[in-house]
PDB file of N, CA and C in Angstrom:
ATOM      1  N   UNK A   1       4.010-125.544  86.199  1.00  0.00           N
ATOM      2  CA  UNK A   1       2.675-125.179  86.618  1.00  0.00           C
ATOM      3  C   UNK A   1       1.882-126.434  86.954  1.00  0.00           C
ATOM      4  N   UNK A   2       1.203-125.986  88.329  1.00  0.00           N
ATOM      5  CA  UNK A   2       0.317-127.577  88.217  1.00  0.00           C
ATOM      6  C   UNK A   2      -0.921-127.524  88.047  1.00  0.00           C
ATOM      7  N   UNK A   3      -1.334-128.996  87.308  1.00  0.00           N
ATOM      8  CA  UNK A   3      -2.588-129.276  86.338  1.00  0.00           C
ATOM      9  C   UNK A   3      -3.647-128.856  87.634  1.00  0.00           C
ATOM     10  N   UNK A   4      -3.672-128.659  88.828  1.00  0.00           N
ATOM     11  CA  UNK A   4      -4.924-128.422  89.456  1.00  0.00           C
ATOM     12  C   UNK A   4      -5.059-126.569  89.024  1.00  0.00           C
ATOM     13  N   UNK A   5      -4.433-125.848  88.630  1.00  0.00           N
ATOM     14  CA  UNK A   5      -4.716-124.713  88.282  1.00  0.00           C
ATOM     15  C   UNK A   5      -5.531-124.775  87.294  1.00  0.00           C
ATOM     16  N   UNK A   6      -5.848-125.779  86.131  1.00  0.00           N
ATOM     17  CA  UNK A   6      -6.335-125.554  84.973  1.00  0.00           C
ATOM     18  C   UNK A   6      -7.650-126.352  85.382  1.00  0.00           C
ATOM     19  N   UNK A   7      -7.835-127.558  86.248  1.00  0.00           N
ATOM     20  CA  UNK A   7      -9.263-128.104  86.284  1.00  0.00           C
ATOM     21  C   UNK A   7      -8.690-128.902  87.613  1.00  0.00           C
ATOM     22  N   UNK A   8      -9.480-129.259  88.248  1.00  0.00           N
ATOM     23  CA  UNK A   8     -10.372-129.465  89.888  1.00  0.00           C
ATOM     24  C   UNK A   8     -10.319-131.488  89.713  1.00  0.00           C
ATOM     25  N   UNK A   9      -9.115-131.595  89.957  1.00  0.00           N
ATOM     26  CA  UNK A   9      -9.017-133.480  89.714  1.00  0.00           C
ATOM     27  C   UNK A   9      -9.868-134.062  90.802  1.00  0.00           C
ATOM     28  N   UNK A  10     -10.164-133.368  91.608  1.00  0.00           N
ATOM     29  CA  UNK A  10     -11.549-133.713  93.410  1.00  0.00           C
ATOM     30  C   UNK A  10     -10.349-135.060  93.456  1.00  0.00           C
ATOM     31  N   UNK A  11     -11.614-136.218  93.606  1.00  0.00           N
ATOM     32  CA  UNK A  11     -11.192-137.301  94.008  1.00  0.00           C
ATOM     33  C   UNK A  11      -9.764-137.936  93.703  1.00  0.00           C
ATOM     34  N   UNK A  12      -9.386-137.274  92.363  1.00  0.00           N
ATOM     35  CA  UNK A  12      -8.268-138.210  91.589  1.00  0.00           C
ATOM     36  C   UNK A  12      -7.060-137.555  91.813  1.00  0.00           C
ATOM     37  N   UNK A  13      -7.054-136.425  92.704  1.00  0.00           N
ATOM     38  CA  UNK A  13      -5.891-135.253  92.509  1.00  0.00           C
ATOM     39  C   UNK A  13      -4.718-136.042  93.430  1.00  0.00           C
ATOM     40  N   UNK A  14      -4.836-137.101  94.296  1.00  0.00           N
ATOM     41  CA  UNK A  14      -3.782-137.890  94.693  1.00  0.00           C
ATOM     42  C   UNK A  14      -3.131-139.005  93.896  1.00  0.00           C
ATOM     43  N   UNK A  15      -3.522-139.325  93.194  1.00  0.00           N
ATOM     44  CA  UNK A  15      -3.637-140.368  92.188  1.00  0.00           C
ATOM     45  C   UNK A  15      -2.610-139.214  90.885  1.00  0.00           C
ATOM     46  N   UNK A  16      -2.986-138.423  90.579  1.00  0.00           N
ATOM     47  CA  UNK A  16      -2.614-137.396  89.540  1.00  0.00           C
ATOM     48  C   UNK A  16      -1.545-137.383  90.471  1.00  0.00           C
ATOM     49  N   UNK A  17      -1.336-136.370  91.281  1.00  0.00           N
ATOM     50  CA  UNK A  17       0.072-136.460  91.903  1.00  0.00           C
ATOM     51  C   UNK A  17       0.949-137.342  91.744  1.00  0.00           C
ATOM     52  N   UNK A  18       0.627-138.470  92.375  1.00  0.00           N
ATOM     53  CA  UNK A  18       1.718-139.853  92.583  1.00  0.00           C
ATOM     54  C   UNK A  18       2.529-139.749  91.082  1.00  0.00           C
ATOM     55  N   UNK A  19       1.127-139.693  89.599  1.00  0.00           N
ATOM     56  CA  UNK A  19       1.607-140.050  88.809  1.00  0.00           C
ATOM     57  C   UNK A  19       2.646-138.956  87.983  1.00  0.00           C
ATOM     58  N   UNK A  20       2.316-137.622  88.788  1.00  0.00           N
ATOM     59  CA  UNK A  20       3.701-136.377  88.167  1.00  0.00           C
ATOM     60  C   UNK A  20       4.874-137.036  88.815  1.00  0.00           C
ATOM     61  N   UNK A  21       4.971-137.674  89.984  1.00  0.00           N
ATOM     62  CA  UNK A  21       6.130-137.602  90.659  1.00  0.00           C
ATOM     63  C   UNK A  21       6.790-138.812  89.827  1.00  0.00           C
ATOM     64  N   UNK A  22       6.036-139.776  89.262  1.00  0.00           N
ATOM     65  CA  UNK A  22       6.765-141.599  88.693  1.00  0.00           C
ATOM     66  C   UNK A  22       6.881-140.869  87.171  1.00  0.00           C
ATOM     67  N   UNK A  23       6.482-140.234  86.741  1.00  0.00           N
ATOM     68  CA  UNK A  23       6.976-139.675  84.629  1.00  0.00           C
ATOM     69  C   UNK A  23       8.115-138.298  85.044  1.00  0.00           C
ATOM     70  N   UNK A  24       7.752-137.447  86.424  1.00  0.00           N
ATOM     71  CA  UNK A  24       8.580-136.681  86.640  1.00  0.00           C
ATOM     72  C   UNK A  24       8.286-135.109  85.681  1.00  0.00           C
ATOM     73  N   UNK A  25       6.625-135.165  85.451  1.00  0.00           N
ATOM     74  CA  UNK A  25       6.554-133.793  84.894  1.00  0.00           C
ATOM     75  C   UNK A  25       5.186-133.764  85.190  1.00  0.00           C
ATOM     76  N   UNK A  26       4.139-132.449  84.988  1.00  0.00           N
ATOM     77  CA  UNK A  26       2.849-131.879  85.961  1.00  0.00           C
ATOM     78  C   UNK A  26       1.752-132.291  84.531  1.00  0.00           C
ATOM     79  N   UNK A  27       1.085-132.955  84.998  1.00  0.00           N
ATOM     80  CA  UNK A  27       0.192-133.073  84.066  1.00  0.00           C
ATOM     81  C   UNK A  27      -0.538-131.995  83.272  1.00  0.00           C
ATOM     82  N   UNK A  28      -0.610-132.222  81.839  1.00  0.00           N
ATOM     83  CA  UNK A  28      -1.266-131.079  80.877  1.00  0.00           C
ATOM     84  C   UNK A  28      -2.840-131.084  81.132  1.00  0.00           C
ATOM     85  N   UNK A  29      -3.521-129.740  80.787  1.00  0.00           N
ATOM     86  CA  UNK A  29      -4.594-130.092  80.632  1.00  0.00           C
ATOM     87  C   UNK A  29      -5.290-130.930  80.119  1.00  0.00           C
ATOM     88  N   UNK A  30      -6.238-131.034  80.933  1.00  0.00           N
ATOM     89  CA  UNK A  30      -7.118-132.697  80.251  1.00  0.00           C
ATOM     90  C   UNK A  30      -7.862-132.257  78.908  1.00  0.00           C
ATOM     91  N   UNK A  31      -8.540-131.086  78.799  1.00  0.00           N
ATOM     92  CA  UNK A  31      -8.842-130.345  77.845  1.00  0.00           C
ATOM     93  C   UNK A  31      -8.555-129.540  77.110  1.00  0.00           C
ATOM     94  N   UNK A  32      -9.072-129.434  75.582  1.00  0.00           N
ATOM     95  CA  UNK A  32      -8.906-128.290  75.074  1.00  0.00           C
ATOM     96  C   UNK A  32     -10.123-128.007  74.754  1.00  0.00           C
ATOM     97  N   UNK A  33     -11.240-126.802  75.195  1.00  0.00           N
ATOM     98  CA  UNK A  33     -12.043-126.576  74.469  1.00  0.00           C
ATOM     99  C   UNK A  33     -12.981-127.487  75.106  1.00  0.00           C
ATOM    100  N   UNK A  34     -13.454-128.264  74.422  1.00  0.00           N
ATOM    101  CA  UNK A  34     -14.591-128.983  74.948  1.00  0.00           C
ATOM    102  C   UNK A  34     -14.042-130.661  74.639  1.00  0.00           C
ATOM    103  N   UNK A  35     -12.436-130.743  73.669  1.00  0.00           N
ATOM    104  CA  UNK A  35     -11.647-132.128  73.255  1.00  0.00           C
ATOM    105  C   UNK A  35     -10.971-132.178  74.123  1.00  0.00           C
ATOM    106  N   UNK A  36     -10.786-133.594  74.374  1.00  0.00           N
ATOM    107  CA  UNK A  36      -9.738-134.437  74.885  1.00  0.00           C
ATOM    108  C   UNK A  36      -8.815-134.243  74.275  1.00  0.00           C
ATOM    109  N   UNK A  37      -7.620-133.143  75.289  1.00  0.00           N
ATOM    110  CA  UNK A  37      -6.294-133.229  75.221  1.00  0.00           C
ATOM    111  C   UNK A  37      -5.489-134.588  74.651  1.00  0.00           C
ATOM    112  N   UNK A  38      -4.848-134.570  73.245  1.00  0.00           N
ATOM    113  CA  UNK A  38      -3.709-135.145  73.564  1.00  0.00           C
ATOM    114  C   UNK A  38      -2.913-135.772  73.859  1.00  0.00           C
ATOM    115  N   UNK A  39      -2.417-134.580  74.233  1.00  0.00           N
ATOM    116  CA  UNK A  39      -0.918-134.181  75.428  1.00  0.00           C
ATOM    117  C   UNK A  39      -1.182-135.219  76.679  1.00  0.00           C
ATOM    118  N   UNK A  40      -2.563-134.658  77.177  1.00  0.00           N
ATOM    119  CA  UNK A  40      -2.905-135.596  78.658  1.00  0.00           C
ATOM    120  C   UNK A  40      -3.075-137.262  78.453  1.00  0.00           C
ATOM    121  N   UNK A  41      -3.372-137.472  77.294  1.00  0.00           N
ATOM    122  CA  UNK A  41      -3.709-139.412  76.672  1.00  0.00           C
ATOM    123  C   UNK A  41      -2.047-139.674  77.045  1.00  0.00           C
ATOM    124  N   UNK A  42      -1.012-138.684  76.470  1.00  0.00           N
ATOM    125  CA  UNK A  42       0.301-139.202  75.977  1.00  0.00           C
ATOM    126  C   UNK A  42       0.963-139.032  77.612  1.00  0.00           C
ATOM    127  N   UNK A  43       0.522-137.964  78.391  1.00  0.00           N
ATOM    128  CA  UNK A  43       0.689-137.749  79.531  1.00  0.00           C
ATOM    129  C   UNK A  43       0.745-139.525  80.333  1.00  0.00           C
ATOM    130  N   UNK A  44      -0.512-139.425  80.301  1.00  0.00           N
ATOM    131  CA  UNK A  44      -1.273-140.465  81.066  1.00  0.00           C
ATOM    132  C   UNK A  44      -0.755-141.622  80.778  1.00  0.00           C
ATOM    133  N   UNK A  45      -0.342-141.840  79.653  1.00  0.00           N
ATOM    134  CA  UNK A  45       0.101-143.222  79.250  1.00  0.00           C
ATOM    135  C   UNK A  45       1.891-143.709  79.683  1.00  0.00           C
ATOM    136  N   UNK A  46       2.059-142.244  79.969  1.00  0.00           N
ATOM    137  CA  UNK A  46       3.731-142.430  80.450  1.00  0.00           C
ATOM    138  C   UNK A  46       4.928-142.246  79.500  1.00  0.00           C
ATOM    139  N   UNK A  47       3.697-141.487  78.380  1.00  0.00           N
ATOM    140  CA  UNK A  47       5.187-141.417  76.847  1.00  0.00           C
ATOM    141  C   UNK A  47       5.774-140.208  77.200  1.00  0.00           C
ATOM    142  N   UNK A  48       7.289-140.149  76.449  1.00  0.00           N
ATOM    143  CA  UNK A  48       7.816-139.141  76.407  1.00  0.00           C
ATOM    144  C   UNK A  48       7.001-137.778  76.056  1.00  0.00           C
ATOM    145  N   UNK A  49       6.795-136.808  76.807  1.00  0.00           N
ATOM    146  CA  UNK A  49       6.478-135.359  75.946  1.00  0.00           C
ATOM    147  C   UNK A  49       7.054-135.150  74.196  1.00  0.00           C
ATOM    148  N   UNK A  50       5.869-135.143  73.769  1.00  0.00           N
ATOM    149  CA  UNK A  50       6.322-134.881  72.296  1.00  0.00           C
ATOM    150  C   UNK A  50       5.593-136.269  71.843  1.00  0.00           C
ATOM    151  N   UNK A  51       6.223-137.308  72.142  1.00  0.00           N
ATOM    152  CA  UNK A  51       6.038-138.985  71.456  1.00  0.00           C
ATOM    153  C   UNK A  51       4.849-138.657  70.363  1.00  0.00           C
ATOM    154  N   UNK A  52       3.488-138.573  71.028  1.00  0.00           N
ATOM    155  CA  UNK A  52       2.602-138.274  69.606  1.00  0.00           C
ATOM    156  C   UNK A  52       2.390-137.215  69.323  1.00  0.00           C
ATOM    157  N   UNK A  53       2.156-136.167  70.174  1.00  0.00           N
ATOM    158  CA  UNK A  53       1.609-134.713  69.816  1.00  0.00           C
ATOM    159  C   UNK A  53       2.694-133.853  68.837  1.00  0.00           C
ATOM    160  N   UNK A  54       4.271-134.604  69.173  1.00  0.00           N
ATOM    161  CA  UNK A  54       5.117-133.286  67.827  1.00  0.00           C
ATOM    162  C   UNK A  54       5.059-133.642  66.553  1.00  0.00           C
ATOM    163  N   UNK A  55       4.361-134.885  66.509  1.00  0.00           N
ATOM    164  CA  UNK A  55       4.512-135.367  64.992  1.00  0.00           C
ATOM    165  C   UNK A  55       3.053-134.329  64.395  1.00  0.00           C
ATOM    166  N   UNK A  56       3.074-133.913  63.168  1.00  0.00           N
ATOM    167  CA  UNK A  56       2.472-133.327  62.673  1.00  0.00           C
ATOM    168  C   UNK A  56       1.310-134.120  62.178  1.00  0.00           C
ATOM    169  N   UNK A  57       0.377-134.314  63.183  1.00  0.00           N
ATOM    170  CA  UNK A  57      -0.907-135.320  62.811  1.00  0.00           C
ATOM    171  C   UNK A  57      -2.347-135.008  62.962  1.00  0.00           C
ATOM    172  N   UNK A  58      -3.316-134.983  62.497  1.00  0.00           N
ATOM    173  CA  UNK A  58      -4.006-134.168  62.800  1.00  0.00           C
ATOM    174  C   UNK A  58      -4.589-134.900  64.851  1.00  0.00           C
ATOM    175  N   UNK A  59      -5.824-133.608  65.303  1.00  0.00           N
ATOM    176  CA  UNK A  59      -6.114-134.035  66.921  1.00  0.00           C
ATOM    177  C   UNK A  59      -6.419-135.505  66.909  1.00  0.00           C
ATOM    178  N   UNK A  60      -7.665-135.652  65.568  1.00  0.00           N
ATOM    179  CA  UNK A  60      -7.851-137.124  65.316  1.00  0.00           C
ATOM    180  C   UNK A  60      -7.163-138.303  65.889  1.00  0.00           C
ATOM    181  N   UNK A  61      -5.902-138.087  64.830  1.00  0.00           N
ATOM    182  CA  UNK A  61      -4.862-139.026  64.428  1.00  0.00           C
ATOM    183  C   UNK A  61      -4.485-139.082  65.576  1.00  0.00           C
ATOM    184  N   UNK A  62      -3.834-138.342  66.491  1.00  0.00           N
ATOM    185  CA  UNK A  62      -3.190-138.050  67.842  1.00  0.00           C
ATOM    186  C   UNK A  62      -3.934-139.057  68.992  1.00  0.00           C
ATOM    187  N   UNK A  63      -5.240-138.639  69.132  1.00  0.00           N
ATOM    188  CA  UNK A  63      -6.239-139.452  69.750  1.00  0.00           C
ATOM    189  C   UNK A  63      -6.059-140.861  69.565  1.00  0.00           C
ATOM    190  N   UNK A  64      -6.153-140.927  68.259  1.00  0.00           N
ATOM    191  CA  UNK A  64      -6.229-142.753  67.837  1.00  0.00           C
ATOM    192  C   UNK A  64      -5.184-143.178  67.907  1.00  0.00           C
ATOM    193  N   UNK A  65      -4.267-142.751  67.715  1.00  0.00           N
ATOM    194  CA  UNK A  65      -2.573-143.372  68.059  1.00  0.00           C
ATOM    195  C   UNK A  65      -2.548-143.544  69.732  1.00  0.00           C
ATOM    196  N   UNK A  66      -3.368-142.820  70.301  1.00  0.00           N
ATOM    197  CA  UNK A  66      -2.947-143.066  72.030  1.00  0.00           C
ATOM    198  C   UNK A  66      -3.791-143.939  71.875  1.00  0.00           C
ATOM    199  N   UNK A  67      -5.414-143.727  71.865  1.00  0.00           N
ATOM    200  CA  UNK A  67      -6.128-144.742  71.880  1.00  0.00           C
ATOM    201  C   UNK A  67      -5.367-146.314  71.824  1.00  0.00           C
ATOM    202  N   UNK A  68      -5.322-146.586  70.481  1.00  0.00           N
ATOM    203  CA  UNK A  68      -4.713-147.759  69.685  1.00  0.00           C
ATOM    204  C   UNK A  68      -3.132-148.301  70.413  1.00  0.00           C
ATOM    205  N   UNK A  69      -2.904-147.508  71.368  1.00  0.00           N
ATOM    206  CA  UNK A  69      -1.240-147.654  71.918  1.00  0.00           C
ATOM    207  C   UNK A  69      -1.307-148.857  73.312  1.00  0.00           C
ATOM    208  N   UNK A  70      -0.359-149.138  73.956  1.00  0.00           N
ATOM    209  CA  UNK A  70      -0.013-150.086  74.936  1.00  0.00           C
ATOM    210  C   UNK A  70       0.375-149.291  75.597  1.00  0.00           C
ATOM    211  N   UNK A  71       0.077-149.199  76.962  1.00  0.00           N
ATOM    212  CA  UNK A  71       0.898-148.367  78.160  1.00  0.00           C
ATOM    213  C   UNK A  71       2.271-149.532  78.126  1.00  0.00           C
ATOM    214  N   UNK A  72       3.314-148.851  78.015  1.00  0.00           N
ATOM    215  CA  UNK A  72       4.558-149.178  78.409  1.00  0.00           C
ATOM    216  C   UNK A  72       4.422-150.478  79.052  1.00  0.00           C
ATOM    217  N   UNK A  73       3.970-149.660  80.528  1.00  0.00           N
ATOM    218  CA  UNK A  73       4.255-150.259  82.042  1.00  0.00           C
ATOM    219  C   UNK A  73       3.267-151.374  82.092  1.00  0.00           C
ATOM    220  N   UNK A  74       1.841-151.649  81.469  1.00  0.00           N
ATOM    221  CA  UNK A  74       1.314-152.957  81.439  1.00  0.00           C
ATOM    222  C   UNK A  74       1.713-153.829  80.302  1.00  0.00           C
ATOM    223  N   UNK A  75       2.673-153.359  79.679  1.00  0.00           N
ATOM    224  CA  UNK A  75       3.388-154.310  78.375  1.00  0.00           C
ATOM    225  C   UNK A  75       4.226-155.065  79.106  1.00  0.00           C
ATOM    226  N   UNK A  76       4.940-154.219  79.818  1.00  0.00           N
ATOM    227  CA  UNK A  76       6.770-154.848  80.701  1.00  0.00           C
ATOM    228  C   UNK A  76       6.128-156.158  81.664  1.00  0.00           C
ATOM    229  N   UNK A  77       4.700-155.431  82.153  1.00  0.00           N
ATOM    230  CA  UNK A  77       4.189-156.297  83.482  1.00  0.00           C
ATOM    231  C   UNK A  77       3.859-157.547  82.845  1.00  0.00           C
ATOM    232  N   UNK A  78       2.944-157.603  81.537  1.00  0.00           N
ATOM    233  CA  UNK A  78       2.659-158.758  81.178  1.00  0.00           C
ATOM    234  C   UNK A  78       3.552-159.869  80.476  1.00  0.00           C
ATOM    235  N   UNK A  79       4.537-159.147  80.287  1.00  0.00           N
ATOM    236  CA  UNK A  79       5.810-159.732  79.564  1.00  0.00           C
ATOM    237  C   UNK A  79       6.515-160.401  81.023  1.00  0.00           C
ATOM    238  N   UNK A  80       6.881-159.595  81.554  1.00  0.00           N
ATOM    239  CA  UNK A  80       7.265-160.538  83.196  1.00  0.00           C
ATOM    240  C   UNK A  80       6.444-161.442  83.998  1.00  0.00           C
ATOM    241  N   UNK A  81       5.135-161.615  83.319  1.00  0.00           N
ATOM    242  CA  UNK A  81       4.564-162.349  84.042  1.00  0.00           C
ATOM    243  C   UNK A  81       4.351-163.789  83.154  1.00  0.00           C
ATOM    244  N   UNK A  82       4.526-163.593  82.082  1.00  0.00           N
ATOM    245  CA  UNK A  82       4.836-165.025  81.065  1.00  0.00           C
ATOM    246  C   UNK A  82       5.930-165.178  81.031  1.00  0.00           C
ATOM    247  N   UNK A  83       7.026-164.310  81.335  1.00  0.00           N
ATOM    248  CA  UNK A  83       8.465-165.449  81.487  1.00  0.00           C
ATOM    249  C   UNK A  83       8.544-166.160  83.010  1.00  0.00           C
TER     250      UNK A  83
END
């Protein structure tokens, strides 16, 4: 299913695209309710489905673990750029 069924990305919905096609799955809702999804932080960041949301943590915890996390892909970049 794609994430433009659940909310209206306007400007960013090409940008959202590119980024289903490079992780290879449709972005989750950005929301739940009136909270920040998640799913969409862990989405967004390029982790595996599951990575934080299957661990049994509360939304909090979930949040602050993405929060507090390194995107992958600007870890690898900055690491290749000091060797």
């Amino acid at each position: 299913m794609r994430a433009a069924r659940y909310f209206d990305w306007d400007r960013y919905q090409p940008a959202i695209r590119r980024w289903e096609e490079v992780i290879g799955r449709a972005a989750p809702k950005p929301l739940i309710g009136k909270k920040l999804n998640p799913a969409f932080t862990e989405w967004m960041m390029g982790l595996p489905e599951g990575w934080i949301t299957d661990i049994e943590i509360s939304w909090k915890e979930q949040i602050k673990a993405c929060g507090n996390g390194v995107v992958s892909q600007a870890a690898a970049e900055a690491l290749k750029r000091l060797i």
